[in-house]
C-alpha atoms as a PDB file:
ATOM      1  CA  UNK A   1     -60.762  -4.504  33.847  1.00  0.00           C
ATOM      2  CA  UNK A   2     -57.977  -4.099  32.073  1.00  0.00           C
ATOM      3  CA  UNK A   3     -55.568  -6.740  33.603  1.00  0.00           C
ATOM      4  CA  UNK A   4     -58.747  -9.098  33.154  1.00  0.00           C
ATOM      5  CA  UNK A   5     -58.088  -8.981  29.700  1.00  0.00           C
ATOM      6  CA  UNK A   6     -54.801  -9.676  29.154  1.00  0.00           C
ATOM      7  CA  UNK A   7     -55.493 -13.198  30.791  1.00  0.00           C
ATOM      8  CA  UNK A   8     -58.388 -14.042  27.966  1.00  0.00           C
ATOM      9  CA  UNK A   9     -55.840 -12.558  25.101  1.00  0.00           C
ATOM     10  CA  UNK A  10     -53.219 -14.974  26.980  1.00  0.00           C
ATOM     11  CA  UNK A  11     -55.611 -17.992  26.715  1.00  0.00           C
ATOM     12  CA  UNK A  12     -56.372 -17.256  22.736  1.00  0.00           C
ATOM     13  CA  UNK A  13     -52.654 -17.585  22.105  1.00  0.00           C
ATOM     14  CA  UNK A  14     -52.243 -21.388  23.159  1.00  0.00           C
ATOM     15  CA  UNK A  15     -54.836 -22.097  21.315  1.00  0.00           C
ATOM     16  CA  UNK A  16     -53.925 -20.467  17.926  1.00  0.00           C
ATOM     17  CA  UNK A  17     -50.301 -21.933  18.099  1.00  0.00           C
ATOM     18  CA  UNK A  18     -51.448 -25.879  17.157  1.00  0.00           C
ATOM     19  CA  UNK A  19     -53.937 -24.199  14.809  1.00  0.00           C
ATOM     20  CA  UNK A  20     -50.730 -21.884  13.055  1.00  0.00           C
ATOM     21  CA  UNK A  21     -48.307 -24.838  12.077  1.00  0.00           C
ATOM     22  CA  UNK A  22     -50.577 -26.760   9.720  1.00  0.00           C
ATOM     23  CA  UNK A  23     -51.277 -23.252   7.797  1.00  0.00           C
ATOM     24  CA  UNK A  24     -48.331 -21.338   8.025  1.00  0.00           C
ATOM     25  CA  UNK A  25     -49.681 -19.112   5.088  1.00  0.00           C
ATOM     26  CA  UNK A  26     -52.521 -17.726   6.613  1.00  0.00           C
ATOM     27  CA  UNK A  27     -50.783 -15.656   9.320  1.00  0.00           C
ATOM     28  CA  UNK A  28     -48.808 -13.988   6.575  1.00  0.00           C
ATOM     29  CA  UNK A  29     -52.087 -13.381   4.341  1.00  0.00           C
ATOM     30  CA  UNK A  30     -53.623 -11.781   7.480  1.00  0.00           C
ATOM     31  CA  UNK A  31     -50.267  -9.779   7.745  1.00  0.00           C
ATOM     32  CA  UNK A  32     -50.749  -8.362   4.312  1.00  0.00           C
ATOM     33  CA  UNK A  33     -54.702  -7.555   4.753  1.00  0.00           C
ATOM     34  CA  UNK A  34     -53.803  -4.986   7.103  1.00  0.00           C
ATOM     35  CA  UNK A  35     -51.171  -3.519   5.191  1.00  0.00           C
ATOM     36  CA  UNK A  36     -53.169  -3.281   2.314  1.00  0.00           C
ATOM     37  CA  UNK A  37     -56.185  -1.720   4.230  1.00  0.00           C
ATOM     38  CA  UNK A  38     -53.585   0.884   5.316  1.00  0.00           C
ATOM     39  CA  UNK A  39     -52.590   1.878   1.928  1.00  0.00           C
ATOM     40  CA  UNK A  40     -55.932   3.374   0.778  1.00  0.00           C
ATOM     41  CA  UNK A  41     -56.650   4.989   4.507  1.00  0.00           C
ATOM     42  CA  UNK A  42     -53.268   6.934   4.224  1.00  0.00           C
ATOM     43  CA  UNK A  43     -54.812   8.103   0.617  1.00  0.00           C
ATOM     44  CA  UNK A  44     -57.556   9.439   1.750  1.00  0.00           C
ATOM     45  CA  UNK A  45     -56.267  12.060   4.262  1.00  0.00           C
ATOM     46  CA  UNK A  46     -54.068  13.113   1.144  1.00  0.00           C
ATOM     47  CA  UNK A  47     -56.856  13.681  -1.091  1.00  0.00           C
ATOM     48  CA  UNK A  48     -58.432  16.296   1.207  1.00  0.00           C
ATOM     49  CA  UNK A  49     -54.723  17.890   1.820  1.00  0.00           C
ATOM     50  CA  UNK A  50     -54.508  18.588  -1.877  1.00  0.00           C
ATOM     51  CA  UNK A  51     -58.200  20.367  -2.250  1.00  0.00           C
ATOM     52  CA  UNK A  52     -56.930  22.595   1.254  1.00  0.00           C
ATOM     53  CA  UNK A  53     -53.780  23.324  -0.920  1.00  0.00           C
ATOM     54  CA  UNK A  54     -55.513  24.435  -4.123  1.00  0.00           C
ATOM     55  CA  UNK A  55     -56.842  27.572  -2.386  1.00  0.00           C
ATOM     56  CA  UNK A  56     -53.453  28.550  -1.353  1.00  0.00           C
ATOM     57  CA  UNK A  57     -52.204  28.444  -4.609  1.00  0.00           C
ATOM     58  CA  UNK A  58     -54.993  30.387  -6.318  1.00  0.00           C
ATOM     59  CA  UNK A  59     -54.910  33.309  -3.273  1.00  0.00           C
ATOM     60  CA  UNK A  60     -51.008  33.419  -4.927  1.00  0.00           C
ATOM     61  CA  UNK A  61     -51.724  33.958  -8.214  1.00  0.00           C
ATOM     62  CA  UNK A  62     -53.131  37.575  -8.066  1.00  0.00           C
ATOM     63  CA  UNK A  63     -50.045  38.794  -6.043  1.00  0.00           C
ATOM     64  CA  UNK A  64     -48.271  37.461  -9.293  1.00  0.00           C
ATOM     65  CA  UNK A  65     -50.083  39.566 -11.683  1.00  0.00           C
ATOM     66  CA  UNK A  66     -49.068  42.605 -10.895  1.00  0.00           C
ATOM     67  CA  UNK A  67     -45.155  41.746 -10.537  1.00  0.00           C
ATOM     68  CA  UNK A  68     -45.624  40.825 -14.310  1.00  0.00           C
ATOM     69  CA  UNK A  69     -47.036  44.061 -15.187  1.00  0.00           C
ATOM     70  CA  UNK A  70     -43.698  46.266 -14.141  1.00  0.00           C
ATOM     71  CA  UNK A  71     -40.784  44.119 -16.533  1.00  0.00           C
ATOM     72  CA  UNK A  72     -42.672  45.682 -19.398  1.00  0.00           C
ATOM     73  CA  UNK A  73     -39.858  48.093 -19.920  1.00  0.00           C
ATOM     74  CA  UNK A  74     -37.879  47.166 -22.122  1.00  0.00           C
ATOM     75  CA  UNK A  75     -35.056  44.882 -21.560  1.00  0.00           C
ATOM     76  CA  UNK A  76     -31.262  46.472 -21.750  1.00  0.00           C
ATOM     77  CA  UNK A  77     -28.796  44.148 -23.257  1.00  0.00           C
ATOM     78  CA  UNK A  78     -25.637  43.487 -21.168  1.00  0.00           C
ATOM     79  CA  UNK A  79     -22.672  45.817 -22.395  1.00  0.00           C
ATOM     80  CA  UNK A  80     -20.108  43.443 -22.573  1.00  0.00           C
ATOM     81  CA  UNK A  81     -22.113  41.787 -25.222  1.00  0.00           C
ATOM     82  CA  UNK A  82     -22.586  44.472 -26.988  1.00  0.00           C
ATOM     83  CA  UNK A  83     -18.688  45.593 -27.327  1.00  0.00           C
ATOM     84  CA  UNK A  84     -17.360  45.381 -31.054  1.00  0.00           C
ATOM     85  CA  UNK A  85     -15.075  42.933 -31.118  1.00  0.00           C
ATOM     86  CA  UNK A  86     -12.731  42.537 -34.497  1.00  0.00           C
ATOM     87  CA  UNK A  87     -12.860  38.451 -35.331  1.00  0.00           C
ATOM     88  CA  UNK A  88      -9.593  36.814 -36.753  1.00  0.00           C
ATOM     89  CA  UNK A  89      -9.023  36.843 -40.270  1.00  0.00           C
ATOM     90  CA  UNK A  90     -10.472  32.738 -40.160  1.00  0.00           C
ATOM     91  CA  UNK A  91     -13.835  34.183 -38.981  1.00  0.00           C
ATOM     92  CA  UNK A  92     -13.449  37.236 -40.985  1.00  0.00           C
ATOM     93  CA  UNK A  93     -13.964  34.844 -43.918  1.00  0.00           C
ATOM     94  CA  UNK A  94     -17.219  33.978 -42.324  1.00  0.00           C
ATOM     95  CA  UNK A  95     -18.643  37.211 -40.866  1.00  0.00           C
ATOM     96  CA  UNK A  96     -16.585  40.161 -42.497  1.00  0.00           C
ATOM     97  CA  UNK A  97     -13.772  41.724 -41.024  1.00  0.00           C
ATOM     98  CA  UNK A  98     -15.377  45.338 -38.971  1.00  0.00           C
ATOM     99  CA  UNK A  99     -15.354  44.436 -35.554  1.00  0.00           C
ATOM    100  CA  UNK A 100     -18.763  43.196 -34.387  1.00  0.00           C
ATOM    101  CA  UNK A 101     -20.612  42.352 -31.268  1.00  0.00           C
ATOM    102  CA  UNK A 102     -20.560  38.793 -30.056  1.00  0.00           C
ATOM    103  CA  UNK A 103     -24.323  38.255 -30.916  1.00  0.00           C
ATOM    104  CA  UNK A 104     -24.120  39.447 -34.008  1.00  0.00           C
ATOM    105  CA  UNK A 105     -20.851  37.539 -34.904  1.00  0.00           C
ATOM    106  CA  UNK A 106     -23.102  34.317 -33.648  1.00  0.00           C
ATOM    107  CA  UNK A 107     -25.983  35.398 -36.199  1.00  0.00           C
ATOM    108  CA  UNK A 108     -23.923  35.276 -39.208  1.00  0.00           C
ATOM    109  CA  UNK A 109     -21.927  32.265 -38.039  1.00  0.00           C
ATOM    110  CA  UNK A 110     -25.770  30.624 -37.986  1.00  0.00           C
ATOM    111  CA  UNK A 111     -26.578  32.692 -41.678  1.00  0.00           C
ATOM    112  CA  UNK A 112     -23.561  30.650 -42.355  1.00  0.00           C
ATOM    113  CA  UNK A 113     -24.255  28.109 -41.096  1.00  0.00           C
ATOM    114  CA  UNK A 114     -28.153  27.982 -42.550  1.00  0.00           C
ATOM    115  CA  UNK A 115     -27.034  29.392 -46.197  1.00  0.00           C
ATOM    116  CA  UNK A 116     -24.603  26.255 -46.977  1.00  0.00           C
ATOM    117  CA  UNK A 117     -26.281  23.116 -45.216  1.00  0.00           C
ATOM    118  CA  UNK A 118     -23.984  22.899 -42.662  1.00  0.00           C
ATOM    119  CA  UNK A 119     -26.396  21.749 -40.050  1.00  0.00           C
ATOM    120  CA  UNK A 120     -26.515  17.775 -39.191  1.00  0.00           C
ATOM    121  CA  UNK A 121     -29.940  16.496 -40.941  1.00  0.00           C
ATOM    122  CA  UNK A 122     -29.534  13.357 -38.145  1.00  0.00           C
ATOM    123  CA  UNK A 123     -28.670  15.470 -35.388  1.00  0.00           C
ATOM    124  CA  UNK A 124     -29.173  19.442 -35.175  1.00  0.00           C
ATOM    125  CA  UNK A 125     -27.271  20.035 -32.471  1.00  0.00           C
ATOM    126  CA  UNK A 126     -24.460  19.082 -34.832  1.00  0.00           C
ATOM    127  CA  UNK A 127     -22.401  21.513 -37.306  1.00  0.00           C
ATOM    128  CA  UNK A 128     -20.646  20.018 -40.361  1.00  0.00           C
ATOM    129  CA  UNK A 129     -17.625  21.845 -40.966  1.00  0.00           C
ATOM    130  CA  UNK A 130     -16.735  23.249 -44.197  1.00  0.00           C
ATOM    131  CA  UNK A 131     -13.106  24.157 -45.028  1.00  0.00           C
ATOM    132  CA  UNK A 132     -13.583  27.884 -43.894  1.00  0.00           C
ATOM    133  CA  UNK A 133     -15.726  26.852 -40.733  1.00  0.00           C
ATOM    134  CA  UNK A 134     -12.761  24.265 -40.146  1.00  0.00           C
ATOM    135  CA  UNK A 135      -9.803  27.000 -39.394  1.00  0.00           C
ATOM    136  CA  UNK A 136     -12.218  28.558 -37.206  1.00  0.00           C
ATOM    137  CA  UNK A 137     -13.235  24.712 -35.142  1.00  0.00           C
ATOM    138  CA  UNK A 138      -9.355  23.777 -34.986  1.00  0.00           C
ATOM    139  CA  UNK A 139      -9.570  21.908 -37.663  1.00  0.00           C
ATOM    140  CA  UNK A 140     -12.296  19.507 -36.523  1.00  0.00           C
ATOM    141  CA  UNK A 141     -14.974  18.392 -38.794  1.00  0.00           C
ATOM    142  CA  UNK A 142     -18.213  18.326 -36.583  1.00  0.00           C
ATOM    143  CA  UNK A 143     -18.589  19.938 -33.621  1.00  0.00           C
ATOM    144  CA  UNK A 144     -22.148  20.910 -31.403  1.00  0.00           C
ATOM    145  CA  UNK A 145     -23.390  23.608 -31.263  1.00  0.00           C
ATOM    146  CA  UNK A 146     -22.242  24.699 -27.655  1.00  0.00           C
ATOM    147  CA  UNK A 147     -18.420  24.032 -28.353  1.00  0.00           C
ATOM    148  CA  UNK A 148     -18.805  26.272 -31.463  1.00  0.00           C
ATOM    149  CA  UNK A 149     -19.258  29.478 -29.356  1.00  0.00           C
ATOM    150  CA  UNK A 150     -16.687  28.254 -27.611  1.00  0.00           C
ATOM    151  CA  UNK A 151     -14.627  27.919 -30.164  1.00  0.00           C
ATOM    152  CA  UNK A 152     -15.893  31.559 -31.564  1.00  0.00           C
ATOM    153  CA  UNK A 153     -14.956  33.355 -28.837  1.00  0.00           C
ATOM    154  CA  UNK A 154     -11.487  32.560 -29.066  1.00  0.00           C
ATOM    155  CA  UNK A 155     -11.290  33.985 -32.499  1.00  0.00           C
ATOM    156  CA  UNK A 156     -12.592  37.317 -31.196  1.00  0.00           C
ATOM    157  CA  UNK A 157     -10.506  39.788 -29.519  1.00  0.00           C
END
């Protein structure tokens, strides 16, 4: 049966061929049918996937829970923060001259910082230097806020 097919599908083609060259825009417009009936086929299977996923997720959540529960101790800070560190006499101007640790030298630099406007109204990310924050930046007059611990660190030692 099946080779008594191919003949009859043989046949059709002649026949379409004089039809095709007079409307050579309807072969393409039946090309694009099917490719458009594809599209919302291949998004239905993916709307069931996600419902089959949602369980999956929700079966995860109470192993979570109790992970949460055992960082309630409290958190230790890392030592080599928390070494006092004597700052130059440039940032002793700024944050006092006993030796400090680096996240406290960073708090007053932002008291600073805060206290005196220094902060760019346009852009906070930006510092305004003032003549003492100046010797600390090397001499620059605005830097961000990321080079500025940068800059910082270099005056602690």
């Amino acid at each position: 049966m099946a080779t008594a097919k191919k003949p009859a599908a043989a046949a059709k083609k002649p026949a379409a061929k004089p039809a095709a060259k007079p409307a050579a825009k309807k072969p393409a417009a039946k090309a694009a049918a099917p490719k458009a009936a594809a599209k919302p086929a291949a998004k239905k299977p993916a709307a069931k996937a996600a419902p089959k996923a949602a369980p999956k997720k929700a079966a995860a959540k109470p192993a979570t829970k109790p992970t949460a529960k055992k960082p309630a101790a409290k958190r230790t800070p890392n030592a080599a923060f928390m070494k006092p560190l004597t700052p130059s006499a440039a940032l002793g101007e700024v944050v006092g001259s006993k030796p400090l640790p680096r996240t406290e030298v960073t708090k007053k630099v932002w008291e600073y910082i805060k206290k005196h406007k220094l902060q760019n109204a346009e852009n906070k990310r930006n510092i305004d230097a003032d003549d003492k924050l100046k010797a600390i930046f090397g001499g620059k007059k605005q830097v961000t806020m990321f080079e500025m611990t940068k800059l910082i660190s270099a005056h602690l030692s």
